[in-house]
PDB file of N, CA and C in Angstrom:
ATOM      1  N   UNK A   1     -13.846  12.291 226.262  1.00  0.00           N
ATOM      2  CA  UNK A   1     -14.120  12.026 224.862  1.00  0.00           C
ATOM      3  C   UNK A   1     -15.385  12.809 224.488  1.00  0.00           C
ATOM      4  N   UNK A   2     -15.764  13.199 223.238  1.00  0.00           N
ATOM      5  CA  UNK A   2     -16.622  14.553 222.800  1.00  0.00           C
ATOM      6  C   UNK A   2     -16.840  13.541 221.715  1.00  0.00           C
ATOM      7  N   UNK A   3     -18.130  13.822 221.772  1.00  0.00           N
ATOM      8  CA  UNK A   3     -18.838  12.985 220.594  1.00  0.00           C
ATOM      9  C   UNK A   3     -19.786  14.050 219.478  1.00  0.00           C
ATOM     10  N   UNK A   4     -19.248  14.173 218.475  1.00  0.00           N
ATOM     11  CA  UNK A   4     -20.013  15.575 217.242  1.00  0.00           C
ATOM     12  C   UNK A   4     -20.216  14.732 216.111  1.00  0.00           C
ATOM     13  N   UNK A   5     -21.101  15.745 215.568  1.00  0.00           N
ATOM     14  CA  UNK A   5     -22.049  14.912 214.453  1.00  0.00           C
ATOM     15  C   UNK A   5     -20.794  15.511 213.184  1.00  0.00           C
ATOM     16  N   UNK A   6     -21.368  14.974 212.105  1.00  0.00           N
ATOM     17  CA  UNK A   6     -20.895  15.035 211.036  1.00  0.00           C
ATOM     18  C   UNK A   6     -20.954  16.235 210.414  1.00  0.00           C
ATOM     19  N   UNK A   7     -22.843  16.983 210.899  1.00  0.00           N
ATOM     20  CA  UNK A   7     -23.043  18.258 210.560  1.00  0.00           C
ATOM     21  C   UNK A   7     -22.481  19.389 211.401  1.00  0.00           C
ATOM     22  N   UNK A   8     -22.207  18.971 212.504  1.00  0.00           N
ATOM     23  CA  UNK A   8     -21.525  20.080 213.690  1.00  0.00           C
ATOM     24  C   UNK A   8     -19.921  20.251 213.010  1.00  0.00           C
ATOM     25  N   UNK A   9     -19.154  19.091 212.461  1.00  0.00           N
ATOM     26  CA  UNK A   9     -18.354  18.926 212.043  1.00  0.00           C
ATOM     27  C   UNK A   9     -18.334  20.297 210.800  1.00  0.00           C
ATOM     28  N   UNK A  10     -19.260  20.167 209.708  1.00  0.00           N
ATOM     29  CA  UNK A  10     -19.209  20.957 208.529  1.00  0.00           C
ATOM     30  C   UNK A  10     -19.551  22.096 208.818  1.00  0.00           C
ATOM     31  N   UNK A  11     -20.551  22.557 209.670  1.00  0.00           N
ATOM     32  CA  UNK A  11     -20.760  23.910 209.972  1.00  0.00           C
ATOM     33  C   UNK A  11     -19.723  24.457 210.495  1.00  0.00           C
ATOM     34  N   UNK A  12     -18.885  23.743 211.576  1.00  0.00           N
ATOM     35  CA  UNK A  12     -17.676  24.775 212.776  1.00  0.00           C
ATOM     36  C   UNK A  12     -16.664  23.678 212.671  1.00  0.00           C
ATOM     37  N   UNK A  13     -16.393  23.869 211.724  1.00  0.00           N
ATOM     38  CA  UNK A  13     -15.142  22.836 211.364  1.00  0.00           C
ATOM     39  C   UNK A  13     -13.572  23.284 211.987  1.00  0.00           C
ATOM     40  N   UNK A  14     -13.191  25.107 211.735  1.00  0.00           N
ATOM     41  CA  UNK A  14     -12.127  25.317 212.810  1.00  0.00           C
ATOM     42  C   UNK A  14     -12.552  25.003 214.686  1.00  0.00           C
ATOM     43  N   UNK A  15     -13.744  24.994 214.968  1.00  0.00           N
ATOM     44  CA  UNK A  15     -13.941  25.384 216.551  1.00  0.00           C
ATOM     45  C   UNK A  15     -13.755  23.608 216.869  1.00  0.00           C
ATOM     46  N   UNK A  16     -14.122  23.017 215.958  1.00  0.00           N
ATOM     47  CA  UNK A  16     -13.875  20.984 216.199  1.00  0.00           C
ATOM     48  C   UNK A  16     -12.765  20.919 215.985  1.00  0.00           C
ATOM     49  N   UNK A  17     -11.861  21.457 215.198  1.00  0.00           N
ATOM     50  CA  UNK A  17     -10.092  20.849 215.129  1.00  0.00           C
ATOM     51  C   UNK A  17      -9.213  21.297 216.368  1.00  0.00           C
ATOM     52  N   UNK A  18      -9.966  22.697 216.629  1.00  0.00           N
ATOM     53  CA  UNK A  18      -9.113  22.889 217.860  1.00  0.00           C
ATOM     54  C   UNK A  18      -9.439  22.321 219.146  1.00  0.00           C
ATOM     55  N   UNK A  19     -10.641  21.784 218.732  1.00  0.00           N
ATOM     56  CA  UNK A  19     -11.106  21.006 220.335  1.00  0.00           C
ATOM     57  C   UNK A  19     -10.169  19.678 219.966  1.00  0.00           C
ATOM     58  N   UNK A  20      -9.902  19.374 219.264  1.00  0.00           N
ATOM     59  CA  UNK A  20      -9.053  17.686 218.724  1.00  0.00           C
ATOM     60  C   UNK A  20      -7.800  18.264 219.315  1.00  0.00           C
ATOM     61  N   UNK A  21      -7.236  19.412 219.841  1.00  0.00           N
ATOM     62  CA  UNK A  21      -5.895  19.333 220.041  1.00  0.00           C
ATOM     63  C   UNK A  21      -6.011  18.654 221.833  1.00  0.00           C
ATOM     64  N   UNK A  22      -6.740  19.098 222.119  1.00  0.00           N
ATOM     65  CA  UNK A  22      -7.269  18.776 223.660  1.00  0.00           C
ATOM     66  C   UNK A  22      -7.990  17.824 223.949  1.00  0.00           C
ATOM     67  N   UNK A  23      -8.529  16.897 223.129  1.00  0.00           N
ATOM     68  CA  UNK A  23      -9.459  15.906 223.849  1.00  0.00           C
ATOM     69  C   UNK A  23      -9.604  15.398 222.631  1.00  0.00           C
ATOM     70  N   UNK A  24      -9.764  14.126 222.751  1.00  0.00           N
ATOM     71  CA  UNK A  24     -10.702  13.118 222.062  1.00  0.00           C
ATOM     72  C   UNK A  24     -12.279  13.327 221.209  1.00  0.00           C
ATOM     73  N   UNK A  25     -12.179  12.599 220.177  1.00  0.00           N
ATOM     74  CA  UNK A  25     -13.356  13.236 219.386  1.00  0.00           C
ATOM     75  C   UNK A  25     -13.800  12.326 218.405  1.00  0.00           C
ATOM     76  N   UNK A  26     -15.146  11.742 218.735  1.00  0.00           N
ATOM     77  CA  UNK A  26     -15.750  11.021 218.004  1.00  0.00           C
ATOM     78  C   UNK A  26     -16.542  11.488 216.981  1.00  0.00           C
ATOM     79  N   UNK A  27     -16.576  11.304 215.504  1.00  0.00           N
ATOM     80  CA  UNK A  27     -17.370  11.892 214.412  1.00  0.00           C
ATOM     81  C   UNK A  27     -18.321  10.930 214.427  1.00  0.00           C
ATOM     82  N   UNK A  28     -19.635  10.952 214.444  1.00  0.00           N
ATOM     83  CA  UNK A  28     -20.744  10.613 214.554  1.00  0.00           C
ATOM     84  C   UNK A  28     -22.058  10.865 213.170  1.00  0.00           C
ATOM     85  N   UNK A  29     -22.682   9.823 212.672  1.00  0.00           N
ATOM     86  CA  UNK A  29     -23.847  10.031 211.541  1.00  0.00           C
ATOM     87  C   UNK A  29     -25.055   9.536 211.980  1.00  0.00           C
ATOM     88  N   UNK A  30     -26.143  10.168 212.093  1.00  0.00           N
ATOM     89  CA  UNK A  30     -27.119   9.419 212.578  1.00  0.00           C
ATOM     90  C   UNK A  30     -27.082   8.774 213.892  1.00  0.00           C
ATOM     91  N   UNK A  31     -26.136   9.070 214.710  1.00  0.00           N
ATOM     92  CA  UNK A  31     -26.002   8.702 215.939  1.00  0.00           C
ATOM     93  C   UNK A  31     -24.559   7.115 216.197  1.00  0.00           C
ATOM     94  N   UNK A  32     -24.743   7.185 214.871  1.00  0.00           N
ATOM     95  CA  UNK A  32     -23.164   6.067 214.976  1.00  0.00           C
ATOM     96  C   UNK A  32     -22.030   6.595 214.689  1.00  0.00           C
ATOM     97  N   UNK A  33     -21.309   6.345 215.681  1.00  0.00           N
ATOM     98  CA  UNK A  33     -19.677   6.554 215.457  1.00  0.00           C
ATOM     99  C   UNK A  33     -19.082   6.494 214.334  1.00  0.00           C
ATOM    100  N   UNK A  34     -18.130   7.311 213.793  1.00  0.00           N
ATOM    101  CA  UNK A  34     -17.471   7.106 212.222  1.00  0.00           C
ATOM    102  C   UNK A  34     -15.797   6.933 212.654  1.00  0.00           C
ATOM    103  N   UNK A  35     -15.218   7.661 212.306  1.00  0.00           N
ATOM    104  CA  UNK A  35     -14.031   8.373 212.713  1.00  0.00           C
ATOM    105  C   UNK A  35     -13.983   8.583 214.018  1.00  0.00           C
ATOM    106  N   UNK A  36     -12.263   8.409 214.962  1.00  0.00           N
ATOM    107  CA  UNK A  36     -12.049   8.712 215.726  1.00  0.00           C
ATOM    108  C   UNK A  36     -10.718   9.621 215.644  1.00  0.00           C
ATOM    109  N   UNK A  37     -10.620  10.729 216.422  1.00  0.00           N
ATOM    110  CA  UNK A  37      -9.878  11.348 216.164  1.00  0.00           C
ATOM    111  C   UNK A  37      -8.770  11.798 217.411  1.00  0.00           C
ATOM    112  N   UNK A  38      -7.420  12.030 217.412  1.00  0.00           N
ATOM    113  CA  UNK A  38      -6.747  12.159 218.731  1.00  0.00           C
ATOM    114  C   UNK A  38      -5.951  13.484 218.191  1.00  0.00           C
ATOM    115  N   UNK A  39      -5.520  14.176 218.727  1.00  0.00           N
ATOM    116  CA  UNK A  39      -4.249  15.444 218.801  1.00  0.00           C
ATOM    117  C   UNK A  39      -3.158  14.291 218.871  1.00  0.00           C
ATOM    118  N   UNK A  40      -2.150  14.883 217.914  1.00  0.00           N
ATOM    119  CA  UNK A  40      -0.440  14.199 218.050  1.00  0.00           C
ATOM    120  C   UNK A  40       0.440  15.411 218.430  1.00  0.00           C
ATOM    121  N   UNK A  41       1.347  14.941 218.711  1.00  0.00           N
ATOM    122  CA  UNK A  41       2.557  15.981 218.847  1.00  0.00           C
ATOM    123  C   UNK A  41       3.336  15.301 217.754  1.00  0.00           C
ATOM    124  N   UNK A  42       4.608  15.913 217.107  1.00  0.00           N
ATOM    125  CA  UNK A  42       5.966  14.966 216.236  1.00  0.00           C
ATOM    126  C   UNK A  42       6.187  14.372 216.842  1.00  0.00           C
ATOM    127  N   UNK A  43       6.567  14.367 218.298  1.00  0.00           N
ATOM    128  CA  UNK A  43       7.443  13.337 219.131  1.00  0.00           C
ATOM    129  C   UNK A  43       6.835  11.974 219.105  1.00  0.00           C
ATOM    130  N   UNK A  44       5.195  12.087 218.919  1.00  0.00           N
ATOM    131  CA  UNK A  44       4.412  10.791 219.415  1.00  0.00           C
ATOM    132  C   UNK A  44       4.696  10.038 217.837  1.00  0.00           C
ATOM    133  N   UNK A  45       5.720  10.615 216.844  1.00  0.00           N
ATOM    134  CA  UNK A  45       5.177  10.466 215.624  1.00  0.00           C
ATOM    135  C   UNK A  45       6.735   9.419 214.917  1.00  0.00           C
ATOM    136  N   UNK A  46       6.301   8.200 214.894  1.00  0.00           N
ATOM    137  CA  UNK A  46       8.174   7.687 214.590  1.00  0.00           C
ATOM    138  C   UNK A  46       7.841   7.142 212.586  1.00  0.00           C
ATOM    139  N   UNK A  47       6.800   7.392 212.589  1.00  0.00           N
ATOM    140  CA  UNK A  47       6.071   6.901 211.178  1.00  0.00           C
ATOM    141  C   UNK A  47       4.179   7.720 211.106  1.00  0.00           C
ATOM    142  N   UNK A  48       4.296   7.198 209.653  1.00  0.00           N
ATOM    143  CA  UNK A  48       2.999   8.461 209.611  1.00  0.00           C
ATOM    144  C   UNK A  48       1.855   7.085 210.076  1.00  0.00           C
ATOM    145  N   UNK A  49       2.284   5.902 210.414  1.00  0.00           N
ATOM    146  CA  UNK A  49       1.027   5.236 211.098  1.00  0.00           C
ATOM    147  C   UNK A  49       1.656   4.673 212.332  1.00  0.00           C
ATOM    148  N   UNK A  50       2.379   5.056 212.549  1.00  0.00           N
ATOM    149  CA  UNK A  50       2.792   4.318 214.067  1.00  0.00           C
ATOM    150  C   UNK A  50       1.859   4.680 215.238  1.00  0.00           C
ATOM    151  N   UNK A  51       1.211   5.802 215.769  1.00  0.00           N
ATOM    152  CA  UNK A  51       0.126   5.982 216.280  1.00  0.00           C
ATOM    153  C   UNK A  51      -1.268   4.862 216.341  1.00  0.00           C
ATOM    154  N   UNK A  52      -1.763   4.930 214.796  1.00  0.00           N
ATOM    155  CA  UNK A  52      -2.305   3.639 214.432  1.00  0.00           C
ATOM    156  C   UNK A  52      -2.118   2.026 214.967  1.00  0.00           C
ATOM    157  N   UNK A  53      -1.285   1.653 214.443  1.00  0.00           N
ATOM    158  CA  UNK A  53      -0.606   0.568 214.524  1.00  0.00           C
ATOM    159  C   UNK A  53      -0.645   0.310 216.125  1.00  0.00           C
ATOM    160  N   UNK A  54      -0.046   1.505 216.864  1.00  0.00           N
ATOM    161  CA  UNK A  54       0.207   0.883 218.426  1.00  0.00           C
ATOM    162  C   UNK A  54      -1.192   0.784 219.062  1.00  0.00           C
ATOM    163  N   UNK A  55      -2.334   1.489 218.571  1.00  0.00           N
ATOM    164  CA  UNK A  55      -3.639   1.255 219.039  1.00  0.00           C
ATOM    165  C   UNK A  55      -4.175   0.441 218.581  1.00  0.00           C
ATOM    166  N   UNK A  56      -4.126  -0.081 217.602  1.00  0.00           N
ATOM    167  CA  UNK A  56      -4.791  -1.620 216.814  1.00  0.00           C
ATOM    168  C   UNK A  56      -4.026  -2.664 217.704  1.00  0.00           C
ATOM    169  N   UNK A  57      -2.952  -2.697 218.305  1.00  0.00           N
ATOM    170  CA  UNK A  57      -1.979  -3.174 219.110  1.00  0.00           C
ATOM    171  C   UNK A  57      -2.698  -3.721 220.069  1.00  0.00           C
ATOM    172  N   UNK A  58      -2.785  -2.499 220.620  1.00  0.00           N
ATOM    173  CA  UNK A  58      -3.696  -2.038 222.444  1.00  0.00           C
ATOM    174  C   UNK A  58      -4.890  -2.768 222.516  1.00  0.00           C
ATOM    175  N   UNK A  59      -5.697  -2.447 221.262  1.00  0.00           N
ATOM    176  CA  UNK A  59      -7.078  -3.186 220.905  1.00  0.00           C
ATOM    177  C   UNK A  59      -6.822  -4.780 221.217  1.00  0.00           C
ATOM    178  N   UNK A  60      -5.881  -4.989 220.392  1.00  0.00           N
ATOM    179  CA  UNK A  60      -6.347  -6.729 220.244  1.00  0.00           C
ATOM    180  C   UNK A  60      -5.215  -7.016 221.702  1.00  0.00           C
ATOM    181  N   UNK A  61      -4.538  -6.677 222.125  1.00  0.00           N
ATOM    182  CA  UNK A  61      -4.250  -7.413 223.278  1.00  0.00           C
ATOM    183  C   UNK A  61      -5.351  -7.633 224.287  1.00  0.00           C
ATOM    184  N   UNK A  62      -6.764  -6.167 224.071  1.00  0.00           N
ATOM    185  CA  UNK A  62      -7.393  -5.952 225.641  1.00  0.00           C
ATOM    186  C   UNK A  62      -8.342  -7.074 225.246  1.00  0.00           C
ATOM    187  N   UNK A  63      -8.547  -7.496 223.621  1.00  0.00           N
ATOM    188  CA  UNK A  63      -9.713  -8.599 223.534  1.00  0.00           C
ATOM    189  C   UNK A  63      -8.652  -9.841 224.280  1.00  0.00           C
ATOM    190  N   UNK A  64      -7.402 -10.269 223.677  1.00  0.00           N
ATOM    191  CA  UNK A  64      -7.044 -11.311 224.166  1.00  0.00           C
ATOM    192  C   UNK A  64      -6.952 -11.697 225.617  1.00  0.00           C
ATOM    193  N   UNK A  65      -6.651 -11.015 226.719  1.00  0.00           N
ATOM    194  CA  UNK A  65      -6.871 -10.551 227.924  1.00  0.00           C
ATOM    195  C   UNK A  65      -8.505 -11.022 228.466  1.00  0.00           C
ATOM    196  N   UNK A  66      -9.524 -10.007 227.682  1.00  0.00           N
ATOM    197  CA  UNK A  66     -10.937 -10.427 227.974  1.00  0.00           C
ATOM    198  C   UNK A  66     -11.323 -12.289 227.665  1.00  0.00           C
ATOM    199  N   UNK A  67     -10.372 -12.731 226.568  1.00  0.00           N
ATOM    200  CA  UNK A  67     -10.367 -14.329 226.332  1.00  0.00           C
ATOM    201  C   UNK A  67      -9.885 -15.450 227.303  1.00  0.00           C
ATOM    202  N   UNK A  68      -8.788 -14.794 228.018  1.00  0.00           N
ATOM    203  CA  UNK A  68      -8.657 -15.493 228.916  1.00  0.00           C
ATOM    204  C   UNK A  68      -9.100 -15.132 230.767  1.00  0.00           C
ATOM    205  N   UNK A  69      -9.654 -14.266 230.670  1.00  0.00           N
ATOM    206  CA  UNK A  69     -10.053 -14.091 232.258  1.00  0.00           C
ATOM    207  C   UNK A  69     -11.554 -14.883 231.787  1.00  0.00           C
TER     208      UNK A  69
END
């Protein structure tokens, strides 16, 4: 995961999208996280939020999990 500022973002904005095809990428202000960003392929794609959705998914199962151990 690659963590870039907001201004690294606006200055080299093609050299950050193509790093998003390969890795993970946190947009960052002042040192806090904003946006997270992933590379898709179509295949990963069955709706324009299904990506979304299955990680908000992922999220709250790993809290429910942390609730009961």
């Amino acid at each position: 995961m690659r963590f870039v500022s907001v201004r690294e973002l606006n200055t080299k904005p093609k050299e950050i999208w193509s790093i998003v095809k390969d890795e993970e990428v946190v947009i960052t202000s002042n040192g806090k996280p904003l946006p997270f960003f992933q590379g898709l392929r179509k295949r990963h794609l069955k709706g324009p939020s299904a990506p979304v959705r299955r990680s908000r998914a992922l999220i709250a199962l790993e809290e429910m999990q942390k609730k009961v151990s």
